[in-house]
C-alpha atoms as a PDB file:
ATOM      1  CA  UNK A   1       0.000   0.000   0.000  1.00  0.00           C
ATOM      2  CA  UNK A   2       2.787   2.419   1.436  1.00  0.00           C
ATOM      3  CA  UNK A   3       4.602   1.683  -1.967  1.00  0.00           C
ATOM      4  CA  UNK A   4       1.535   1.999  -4.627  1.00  0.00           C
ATOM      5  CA  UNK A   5       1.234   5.168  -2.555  1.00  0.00           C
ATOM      6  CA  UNK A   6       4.511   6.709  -3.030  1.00  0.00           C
ATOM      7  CA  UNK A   7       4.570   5.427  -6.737  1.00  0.00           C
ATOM      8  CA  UNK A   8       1.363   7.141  -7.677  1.00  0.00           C
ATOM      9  CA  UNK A   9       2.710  10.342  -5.615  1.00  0.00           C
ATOM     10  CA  UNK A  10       5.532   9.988  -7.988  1.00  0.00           C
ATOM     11  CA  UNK A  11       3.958   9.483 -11.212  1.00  0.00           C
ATOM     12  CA  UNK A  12       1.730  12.313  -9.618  1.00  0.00           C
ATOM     13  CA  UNK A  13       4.187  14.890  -9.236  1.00  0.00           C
ATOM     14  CA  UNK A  14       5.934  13.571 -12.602  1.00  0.00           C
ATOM     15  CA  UNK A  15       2.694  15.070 -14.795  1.00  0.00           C
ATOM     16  CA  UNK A  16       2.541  18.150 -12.484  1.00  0.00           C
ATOM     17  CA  UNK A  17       6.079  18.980 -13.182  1.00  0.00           C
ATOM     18  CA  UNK A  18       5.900  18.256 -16.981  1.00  0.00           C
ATOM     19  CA  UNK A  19       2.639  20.182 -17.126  1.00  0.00           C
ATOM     20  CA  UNK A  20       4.222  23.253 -15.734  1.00  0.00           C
ATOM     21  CA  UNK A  21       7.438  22.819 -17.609  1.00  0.00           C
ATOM     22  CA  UNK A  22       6.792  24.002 -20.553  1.00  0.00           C
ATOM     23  CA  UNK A  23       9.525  25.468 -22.951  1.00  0.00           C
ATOM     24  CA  UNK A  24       8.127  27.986 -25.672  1.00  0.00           C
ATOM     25  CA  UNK A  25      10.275  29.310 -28.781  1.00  0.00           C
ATOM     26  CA  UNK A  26       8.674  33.178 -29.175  1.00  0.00           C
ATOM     27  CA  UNK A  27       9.659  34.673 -32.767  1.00  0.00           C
ATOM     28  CA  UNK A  28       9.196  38.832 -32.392  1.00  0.00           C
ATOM     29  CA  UNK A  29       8.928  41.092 -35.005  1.00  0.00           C
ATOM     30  CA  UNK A  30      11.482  43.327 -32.740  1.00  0.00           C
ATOM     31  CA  UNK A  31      11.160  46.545 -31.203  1.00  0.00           C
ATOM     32  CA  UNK A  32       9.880  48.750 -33.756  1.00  0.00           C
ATOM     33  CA  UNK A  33       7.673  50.806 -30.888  1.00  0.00           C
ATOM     34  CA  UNK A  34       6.989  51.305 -27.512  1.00  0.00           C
ATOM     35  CA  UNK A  35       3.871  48.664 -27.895  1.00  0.00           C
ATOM     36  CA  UNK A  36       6.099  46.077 -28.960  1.00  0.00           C
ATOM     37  CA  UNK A  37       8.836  46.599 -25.818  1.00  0.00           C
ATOM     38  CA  UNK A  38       5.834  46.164 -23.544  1.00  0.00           C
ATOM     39  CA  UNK A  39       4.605  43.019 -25.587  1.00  0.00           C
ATOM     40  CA  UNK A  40       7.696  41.332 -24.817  1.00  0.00           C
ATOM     41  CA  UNK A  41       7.912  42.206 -21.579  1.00  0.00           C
ATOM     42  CA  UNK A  42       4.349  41.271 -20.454  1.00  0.00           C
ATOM     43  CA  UNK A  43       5.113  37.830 -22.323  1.00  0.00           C
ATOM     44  CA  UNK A  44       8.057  37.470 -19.868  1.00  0.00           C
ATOM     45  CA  UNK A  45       5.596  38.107 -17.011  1.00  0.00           C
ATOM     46  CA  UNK A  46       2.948  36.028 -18.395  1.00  0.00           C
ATOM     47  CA  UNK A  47       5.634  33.007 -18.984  1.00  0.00           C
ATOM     48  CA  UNK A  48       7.400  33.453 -15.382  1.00  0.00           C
ATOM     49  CA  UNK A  49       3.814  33.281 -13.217  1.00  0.00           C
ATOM     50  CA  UNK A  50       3.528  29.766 -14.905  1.00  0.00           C
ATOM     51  CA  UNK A  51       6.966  28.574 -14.290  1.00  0.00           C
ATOM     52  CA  UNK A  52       7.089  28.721 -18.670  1.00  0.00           C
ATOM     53  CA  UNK A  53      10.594  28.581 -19.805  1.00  0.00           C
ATOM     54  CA  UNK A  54       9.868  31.449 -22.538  1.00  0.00           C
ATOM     55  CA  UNK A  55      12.975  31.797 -25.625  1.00  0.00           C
ATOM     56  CA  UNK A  56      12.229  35.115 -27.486  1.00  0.00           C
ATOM     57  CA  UNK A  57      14.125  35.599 -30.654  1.00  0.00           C
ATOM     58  CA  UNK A  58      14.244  38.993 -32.379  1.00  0.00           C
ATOM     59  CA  UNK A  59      13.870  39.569 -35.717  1.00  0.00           C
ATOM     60  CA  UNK A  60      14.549  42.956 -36.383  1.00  0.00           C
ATOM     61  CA  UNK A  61      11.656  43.293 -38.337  1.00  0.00           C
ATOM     62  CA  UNK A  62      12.889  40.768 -41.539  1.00  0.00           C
ATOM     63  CA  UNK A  63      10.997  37.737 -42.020  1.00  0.00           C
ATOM     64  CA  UNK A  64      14.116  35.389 -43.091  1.00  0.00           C
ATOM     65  CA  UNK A  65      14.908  36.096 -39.451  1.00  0.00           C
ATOM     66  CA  UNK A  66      11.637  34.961 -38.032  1.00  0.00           C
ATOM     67  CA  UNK A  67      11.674  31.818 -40.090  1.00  0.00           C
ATOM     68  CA  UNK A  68      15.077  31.160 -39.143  1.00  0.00           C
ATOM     69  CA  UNK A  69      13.865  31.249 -35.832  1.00  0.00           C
ATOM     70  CA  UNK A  70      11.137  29.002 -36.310  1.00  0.00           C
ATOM     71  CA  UNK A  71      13.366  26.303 -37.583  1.00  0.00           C
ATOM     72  CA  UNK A  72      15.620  26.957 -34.708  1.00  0.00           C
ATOM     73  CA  UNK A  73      13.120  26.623 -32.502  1.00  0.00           C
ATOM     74  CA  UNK A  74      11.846  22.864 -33.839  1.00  0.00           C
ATOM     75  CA  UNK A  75      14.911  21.713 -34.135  1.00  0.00           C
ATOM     76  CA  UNK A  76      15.526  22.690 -30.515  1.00  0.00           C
ATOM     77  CA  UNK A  77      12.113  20.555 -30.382  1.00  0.00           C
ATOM     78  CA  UNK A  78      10.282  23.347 -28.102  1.00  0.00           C
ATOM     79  CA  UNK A  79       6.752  22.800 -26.776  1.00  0.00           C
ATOM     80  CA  UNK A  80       5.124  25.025 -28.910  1.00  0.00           C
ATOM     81  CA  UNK A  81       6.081  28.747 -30.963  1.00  0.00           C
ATOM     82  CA  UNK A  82       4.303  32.205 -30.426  1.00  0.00           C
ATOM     83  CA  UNK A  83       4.655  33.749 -34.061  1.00  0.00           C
ATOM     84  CA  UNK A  84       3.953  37.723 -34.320  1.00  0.00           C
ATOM     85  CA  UNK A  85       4.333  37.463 -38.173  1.00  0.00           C
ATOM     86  CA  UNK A  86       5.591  40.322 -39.404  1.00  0.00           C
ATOM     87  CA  UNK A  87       3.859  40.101 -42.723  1.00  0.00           C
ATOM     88  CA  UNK A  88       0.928  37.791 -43.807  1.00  0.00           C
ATOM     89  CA  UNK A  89       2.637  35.973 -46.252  1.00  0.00           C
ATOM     90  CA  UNK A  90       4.908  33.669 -46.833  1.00  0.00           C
ATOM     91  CA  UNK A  91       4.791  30.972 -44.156  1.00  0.00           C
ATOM     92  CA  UNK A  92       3.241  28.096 -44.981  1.00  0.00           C
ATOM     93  CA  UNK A  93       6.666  26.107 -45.559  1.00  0.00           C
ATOM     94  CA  UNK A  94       7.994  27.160 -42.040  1.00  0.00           C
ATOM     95  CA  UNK A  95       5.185  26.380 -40.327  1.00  0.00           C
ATOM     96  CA  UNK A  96       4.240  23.334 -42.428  1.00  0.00           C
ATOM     97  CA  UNK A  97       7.649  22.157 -40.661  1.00  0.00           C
ATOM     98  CA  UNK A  98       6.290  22.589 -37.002  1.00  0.00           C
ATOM     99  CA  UNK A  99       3.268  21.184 -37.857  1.00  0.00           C
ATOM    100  CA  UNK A 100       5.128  17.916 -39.140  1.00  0.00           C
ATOM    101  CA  UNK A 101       6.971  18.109 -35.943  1.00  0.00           C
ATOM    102  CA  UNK A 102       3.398  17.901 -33.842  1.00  0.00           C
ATOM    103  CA  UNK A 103       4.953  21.736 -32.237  1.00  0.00           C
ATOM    104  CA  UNK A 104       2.001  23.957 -32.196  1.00  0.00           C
ATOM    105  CA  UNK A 105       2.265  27.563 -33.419  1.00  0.00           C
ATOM    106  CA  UNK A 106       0.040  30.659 -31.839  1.00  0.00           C
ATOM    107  CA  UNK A 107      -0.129  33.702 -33.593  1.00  0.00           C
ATOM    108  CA  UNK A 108       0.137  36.738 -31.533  1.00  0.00           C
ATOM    109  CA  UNK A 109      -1.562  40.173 -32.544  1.00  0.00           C
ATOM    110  CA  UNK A 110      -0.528  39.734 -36.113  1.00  0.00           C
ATOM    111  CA  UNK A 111      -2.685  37.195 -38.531  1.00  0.00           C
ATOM    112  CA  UNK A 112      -1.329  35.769 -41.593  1.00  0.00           C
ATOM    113  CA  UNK A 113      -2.948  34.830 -44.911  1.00  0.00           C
ATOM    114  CA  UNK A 114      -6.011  32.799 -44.909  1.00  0.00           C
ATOM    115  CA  UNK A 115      -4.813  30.135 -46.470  1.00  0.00           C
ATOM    116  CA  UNK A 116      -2.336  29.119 -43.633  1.00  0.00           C
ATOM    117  CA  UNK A 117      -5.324  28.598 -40.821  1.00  0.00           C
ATOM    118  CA  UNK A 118      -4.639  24.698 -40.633  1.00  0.00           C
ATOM    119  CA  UNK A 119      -1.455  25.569 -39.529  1.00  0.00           C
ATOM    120  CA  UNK A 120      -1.594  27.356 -36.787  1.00  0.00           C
ATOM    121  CA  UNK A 121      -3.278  26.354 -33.484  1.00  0.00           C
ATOM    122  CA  UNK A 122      -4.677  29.857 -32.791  1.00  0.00           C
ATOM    123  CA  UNK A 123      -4.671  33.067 -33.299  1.00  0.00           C
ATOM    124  CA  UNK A 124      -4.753  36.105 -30.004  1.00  0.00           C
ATOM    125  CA  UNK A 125      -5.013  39.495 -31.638  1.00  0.00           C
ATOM    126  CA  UNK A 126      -7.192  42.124 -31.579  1.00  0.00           C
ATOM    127  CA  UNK A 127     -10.032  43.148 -34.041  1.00  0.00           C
ATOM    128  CA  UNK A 128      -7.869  45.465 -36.349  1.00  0.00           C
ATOM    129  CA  UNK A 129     -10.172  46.601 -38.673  1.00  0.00           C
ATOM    130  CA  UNK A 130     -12.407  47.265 -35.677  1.00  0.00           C
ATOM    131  CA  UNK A 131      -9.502  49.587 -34.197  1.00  0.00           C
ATOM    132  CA  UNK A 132      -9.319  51.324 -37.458  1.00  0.00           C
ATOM    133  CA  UNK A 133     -13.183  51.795 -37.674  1.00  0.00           C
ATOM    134  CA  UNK A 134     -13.030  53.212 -34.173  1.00  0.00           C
ATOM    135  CA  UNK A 135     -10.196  55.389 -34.898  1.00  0.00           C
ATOM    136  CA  UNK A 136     -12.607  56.626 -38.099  1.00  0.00           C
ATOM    137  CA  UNK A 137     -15.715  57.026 -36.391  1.00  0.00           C
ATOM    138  CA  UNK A 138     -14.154  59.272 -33.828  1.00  0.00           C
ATOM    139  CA  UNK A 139     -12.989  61.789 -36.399  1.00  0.00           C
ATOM    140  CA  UNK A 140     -16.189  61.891 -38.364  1.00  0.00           C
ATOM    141  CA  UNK A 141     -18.091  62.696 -35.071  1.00  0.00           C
ATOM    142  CA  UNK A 142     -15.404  65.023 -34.119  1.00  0.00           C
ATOM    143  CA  UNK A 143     -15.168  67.193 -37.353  1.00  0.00           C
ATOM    144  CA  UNK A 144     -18.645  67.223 -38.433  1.00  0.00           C
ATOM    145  CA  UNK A 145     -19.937  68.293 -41.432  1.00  0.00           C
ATOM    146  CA  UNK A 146     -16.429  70.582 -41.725  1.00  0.00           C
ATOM    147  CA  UNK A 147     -14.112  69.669 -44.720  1.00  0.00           C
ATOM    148  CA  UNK A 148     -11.237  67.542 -43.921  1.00  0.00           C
ATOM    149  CA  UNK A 149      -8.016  66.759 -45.349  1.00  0.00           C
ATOM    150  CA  UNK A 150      -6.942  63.588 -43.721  1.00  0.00           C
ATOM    151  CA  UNK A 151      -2.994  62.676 -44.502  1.00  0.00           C
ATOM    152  CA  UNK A 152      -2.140  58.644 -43.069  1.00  0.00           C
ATOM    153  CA  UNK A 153       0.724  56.929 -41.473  1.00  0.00           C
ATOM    154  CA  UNK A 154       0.304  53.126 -42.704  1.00  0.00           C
ATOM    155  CA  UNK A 155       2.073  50.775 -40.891  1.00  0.00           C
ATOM    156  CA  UNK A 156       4.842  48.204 -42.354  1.00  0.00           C
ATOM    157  CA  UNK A 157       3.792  47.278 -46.071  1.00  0.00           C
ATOM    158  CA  UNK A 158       2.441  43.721 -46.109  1.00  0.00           C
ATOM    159  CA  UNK A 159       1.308  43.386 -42.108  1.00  0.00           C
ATOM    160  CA  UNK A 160      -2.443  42.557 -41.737  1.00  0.00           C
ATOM    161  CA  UNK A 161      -2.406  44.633 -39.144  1.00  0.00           C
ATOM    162  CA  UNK A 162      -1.322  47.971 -41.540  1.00  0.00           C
ATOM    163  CA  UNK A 163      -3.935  46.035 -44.065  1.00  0.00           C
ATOM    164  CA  UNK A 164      -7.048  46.071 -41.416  1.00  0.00           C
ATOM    165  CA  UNK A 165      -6.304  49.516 -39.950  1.00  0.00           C
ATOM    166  CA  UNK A 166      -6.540  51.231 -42.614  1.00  0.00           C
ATOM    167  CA  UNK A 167      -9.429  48.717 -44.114  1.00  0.00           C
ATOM    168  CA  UNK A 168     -11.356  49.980 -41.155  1.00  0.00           C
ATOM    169  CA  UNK A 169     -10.692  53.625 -41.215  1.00  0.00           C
ATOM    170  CA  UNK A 170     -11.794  54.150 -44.852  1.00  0.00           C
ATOM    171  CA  UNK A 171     -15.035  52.405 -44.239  1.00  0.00           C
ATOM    172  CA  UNK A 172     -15.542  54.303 -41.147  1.00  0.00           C
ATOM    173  CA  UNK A 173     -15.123  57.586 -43.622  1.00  0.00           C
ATOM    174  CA  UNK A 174     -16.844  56.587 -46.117  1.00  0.00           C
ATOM    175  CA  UNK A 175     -20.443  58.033 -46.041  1.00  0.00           C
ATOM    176  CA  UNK A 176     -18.816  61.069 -44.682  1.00  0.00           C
ATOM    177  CA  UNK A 177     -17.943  62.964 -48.567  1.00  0.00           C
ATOM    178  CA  UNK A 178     -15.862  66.079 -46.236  1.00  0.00           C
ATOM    179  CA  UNK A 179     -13.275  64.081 -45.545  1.00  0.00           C
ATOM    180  CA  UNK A 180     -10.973  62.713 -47.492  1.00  0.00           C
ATOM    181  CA  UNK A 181      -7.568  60.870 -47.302  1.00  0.00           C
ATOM    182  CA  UNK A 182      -5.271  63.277 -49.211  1.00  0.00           C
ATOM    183  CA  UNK A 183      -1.764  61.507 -48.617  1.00  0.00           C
ATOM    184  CA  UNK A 184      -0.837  57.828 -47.414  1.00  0.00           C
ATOM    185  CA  UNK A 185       2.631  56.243 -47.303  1.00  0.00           C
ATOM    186  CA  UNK A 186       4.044  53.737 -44.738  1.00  0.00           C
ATOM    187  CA  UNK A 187       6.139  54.996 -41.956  1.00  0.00           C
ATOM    188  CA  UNK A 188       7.118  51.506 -40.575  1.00  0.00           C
ATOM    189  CA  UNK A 189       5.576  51.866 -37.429  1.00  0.00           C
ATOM    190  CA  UNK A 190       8.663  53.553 -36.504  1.00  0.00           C
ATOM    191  CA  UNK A 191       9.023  57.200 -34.809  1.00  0.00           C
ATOM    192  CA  UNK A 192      12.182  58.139 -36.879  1.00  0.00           C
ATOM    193  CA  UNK A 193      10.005  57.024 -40.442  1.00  0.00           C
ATOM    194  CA  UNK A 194       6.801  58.668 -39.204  1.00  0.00           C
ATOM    195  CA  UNK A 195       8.437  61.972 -38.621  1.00  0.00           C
ATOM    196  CA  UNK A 196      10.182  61.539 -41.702  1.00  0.00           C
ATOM    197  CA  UNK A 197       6.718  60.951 -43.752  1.00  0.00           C
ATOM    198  CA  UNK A 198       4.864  63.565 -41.969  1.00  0.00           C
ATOM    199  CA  UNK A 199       7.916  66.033 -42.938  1.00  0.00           C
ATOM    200  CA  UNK A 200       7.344  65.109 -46.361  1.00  0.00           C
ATOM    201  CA  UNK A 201       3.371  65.322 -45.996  1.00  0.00           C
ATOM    202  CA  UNK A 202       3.832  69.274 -44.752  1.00  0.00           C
ATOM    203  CA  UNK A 203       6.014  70.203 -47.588  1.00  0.00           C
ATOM    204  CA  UNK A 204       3.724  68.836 -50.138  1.00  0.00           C
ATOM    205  CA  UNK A 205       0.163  70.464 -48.670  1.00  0.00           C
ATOM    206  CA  UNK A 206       1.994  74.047 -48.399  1.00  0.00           C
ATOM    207  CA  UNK A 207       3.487  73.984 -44.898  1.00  0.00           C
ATOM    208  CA  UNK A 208       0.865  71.790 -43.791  1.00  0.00           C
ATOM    209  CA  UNK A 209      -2.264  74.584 -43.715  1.00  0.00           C
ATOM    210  CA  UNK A 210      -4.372  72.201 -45.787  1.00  0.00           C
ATOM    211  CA  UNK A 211      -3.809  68.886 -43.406  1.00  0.00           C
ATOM    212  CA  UNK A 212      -6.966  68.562 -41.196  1.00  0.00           C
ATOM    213  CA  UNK A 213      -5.962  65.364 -39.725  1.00  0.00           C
ATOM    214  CA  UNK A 214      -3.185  63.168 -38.781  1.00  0.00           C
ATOM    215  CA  UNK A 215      -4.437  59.117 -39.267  1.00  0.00           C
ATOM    216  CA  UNK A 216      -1.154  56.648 -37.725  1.00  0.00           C
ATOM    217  CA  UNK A 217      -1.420  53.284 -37.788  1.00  0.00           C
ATOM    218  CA  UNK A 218       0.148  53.251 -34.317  1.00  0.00           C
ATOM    219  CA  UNK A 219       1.353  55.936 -31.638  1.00  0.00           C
ATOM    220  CA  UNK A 220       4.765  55.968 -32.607  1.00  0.00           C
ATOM    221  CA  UNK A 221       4.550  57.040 -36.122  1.00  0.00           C
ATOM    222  CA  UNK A 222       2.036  59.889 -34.752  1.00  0.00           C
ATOM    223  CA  UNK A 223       5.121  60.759 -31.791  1.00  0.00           C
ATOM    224  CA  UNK A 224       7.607  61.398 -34.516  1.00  0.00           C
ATOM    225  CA  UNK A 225       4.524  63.085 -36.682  1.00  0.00           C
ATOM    226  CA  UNK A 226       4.265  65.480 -34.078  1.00  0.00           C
ATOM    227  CA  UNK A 227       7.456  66.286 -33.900  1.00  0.00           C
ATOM    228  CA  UNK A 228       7.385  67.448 -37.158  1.00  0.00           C
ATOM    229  CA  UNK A 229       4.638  69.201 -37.161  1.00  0.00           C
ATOM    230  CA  UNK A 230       6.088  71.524 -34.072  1.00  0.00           C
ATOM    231  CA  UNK A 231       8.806  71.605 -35.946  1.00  0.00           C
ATOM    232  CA  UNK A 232       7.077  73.033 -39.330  1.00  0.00           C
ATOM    233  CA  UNK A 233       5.698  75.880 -36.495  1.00  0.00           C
ATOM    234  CA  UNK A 234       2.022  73.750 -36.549  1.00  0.00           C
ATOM    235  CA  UNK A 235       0.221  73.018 -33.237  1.00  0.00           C
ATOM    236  CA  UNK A 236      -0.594  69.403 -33.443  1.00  0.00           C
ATOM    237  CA  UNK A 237      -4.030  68.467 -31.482  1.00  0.00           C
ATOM    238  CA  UNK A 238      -5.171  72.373 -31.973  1.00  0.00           C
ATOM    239  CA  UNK A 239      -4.376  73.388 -35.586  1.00  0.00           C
ATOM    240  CA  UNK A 240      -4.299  69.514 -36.648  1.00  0.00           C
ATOM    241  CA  UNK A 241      -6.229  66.531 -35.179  1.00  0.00           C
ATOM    242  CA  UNK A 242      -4.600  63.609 -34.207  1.00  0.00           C
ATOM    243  CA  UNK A 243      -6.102  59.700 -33.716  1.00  0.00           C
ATOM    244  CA  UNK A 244      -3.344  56.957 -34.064  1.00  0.00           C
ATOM    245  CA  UNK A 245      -3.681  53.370 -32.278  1.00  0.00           C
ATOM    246  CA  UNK A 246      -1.809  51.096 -29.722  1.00  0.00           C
ATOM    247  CA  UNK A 247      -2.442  53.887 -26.090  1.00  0.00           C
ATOM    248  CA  UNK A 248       1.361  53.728 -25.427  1.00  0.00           C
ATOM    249  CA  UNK A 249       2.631  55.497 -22.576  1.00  0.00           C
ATOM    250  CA  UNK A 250       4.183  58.504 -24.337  1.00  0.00           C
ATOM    251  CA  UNK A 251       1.297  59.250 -26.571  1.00  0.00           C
ATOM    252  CA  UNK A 252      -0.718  60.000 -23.257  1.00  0.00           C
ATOM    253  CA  UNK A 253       1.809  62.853 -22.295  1.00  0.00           C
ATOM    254  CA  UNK A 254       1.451  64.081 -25.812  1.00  0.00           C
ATOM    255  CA  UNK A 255      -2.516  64.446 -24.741  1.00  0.00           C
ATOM    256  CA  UNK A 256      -2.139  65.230 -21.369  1.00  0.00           C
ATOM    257  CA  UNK A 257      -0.284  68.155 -23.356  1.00  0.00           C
ATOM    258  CA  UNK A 258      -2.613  69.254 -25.706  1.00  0.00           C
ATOM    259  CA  UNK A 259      -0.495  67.917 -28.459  1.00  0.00           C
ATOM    260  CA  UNK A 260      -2.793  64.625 -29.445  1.00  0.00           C
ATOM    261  CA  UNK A 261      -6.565  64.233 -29.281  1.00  0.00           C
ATOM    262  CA  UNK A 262      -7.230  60.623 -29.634  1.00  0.00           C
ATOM    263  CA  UNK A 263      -5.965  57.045 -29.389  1.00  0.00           C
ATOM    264  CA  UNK A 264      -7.249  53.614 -29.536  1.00  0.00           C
ATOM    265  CA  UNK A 265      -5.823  51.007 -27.286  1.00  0.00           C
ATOM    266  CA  UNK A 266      -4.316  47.581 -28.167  1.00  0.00           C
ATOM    267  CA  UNK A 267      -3.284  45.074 -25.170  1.00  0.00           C
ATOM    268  CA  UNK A 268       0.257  44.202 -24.703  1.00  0.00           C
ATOM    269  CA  UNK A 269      -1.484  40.946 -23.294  1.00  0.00           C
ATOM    270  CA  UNK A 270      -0.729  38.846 -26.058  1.00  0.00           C
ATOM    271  CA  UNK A 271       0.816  36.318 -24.454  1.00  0.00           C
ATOM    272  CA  UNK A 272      -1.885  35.320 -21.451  1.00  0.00           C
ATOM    273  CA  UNK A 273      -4.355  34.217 -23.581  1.00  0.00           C
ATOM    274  CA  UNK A 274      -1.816  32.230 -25.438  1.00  0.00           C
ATOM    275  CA  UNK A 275      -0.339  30.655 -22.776  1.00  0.00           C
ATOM    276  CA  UNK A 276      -3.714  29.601 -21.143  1.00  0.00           C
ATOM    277  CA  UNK A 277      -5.103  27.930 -24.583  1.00  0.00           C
ATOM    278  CA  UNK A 278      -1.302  25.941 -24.922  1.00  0.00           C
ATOM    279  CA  UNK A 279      -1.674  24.834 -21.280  1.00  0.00           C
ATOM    280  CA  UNK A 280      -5.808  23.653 -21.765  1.00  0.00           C
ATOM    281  CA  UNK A 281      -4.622  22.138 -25.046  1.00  0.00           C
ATOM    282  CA  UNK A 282      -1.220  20.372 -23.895  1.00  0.00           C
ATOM    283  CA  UNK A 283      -2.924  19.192 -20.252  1.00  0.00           C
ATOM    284  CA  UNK A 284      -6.739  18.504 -21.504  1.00  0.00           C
ATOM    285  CA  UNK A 285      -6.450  18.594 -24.999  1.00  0.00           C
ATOM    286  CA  UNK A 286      -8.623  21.224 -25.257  1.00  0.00           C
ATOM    287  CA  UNK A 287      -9.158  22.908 -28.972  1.00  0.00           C
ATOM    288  CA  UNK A 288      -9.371  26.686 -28.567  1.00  0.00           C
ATOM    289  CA  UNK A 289     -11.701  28.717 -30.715  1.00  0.00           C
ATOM    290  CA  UNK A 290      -9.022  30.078 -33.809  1.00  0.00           C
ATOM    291  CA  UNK A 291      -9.305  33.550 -32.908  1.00  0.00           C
ATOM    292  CA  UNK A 292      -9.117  35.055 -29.770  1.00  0.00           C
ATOM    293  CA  UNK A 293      -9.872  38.391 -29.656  1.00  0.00           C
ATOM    294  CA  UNK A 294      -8.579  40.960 -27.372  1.00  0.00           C
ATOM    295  CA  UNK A 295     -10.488  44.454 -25.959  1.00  0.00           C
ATOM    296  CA  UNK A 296     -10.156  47.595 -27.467  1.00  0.00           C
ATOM    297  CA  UNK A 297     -10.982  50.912 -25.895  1.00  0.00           C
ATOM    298  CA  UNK A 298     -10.889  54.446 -27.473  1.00  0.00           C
ATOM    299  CA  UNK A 299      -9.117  56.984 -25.222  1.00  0.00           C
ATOM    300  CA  UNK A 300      -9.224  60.822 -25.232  1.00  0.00           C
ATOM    301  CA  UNK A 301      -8.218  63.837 -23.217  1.00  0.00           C
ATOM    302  CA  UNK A 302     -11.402  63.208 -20.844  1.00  0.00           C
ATOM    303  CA  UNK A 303      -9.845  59.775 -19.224  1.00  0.00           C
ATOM    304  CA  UNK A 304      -7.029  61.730 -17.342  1.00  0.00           C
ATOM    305  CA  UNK A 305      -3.927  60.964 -19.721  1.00  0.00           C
ATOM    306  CA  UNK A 306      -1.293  61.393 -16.734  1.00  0.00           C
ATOM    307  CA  UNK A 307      -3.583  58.956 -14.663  1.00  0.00           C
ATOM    308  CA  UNK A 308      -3.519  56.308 -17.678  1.00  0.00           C
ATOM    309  CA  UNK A 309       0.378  57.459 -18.404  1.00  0.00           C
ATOM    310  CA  UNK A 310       1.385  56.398 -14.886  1.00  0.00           C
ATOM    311  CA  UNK A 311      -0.369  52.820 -15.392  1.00  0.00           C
ATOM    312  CA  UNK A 312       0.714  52.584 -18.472  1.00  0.00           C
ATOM    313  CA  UNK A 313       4.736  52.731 -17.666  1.00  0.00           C
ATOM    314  CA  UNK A 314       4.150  49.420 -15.145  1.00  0.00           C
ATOM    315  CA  UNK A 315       3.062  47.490 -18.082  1.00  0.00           C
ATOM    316  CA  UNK A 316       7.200  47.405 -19.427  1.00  0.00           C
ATOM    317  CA  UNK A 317       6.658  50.414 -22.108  1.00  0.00           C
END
């Protein structure tokens, strides 16, 4: 008895440990913005409260380094990989590997092309074309029936999320005939290429008089946007409206200083929801829905920026 005790403690303990040590391969775009900093560090969080062995490999925004990574990462014969693709296309011979390794493969905040759905697990982003609708509706209720010259900040050429963003915006705008999206280029959803595009924006609409609105596909882009526009002697959030996406830390200072109206948030909490469907479907077996979708909030001057700011930095911005 004593002895089928302690053997079935054992065996016990044995599937407790192996439950809880899981090892995870994450391939990251890199750290293009302040969103994707505090993505990686809430995934370290996430992994550490369940004792996850978590291997993040950064890609410095080129997808030959994420699929390097990937095979890396089955050869190294991980539990499972956390992809945030950073463009739609192009994987289905990568992750047709994993899959013929049995290593499943979450997407995280990025999707990639429909065709690829069998081989992934699941997918934990947020409704993008949502965002951008959001991010739309707010500056058709905000300007009226007043005309407006709309220039946009698209995000990297290729990412779904750049795709949906603006996908959502225009039809958002669309019934609305006084506003209309003059100018639209990519600025890499980086600050240094978004002040750079927004530079070139002002020159070409005559100092920038004739710019209504500023569109970004995320906060950093609109940062560096800003920056040009004080520097071109305009007064972004007065003499030009601003609505990006992402609710970074630093674009609430830019509100709480009259120098952005709007922004619509995106969760750095990627990796939570990812890490509870792998442990359900690793421990149970449990299938989890293909998308799961994250919250998204729209946030203005009225929600105390400085109070939001301060919360914001705890989250690894």
């Amino acid at each position: 008895m004593t002895t089928l005790l302690a053997a079935t403690m054992l065996a016990g303990g044995l599937n407790a440990a192996s439950a809880a040590e899981l090892t995870v391969g994450f391939s990251q775009i890199g750290s293009e913005s302040g969103w994707r900093a505090a993505e990686t560090s809430v995934s370290k969080s996430e992994a550490k409260k369940r004792n996850i062995t978590l291997k993040i490999a950064d890609a410095q925004q080129k997808q030959e380094n994420q699929i390097k990574a990937i095979r890396s990462f089955v050869a190294q014969g991980v539990d499972a990989i956390f992809l945030a693709p950073v463009v739609a296309s192009g994987w289905d011979s990568v992750l047709k590997e994993a899959k013929e390794a049995k290593i499943p493969v979450i997407l995280l905040d990025r999707d990639i092309d429909p065709a690829g759905k069998e081989l992934y697990l699941t997918a934990v982003t947020s409704d993008s074309v949502h965002e951008g609708e959001v991010a739309g509706k707010w500056l058709a209720k905000t300007v009226g029936s007043k005309p407006c010259n709309v220039v946009e900040l698209q995000g990297t050429v290729g990412a779904s999320v750049a795709t949906n963003r603006k996908k959502g915006f225009d039809t958002a705008i669309a019934s609305a005939s006084n506003i209309k999206v003059v100018r639209s280029q990519t600025g890499d959803f980086t600050r240094a290429k978004g002040k750079e595009v927004m530079e070139s924006f002002i020159k070409a609409e005559g100092g920038g008089k004739s710019i209504c609105a500023v569109y970004a596909h995320n906060d950093d882009m609109m940062v560096g946007a800003i920056q040009a526009m004080k520097e071109a002697g305009l007064k972004p959030g007065k003499d030009v409206l601003t609505i990006s996406i992402d609710a970074v830390p630093d674009i609430f200072k830019a509100i709480a200083a009259g120098e952005a109206n709007a922004t619509v948030e995106l969760t750095p909490d990627m990796a939570g929801p990812a890490f509870d469907a792998l442990t359900a479907y690793k421990s149970k077996g449990t299938v989890p829905p293909k998308w799961i979708q994250t919250e998204s909030r729209l946030y203005t001057a009225a929600d105390d920026p400085q109070k939001v700011y301060d919360s914001k930095k705890g989250l690894g911005y």
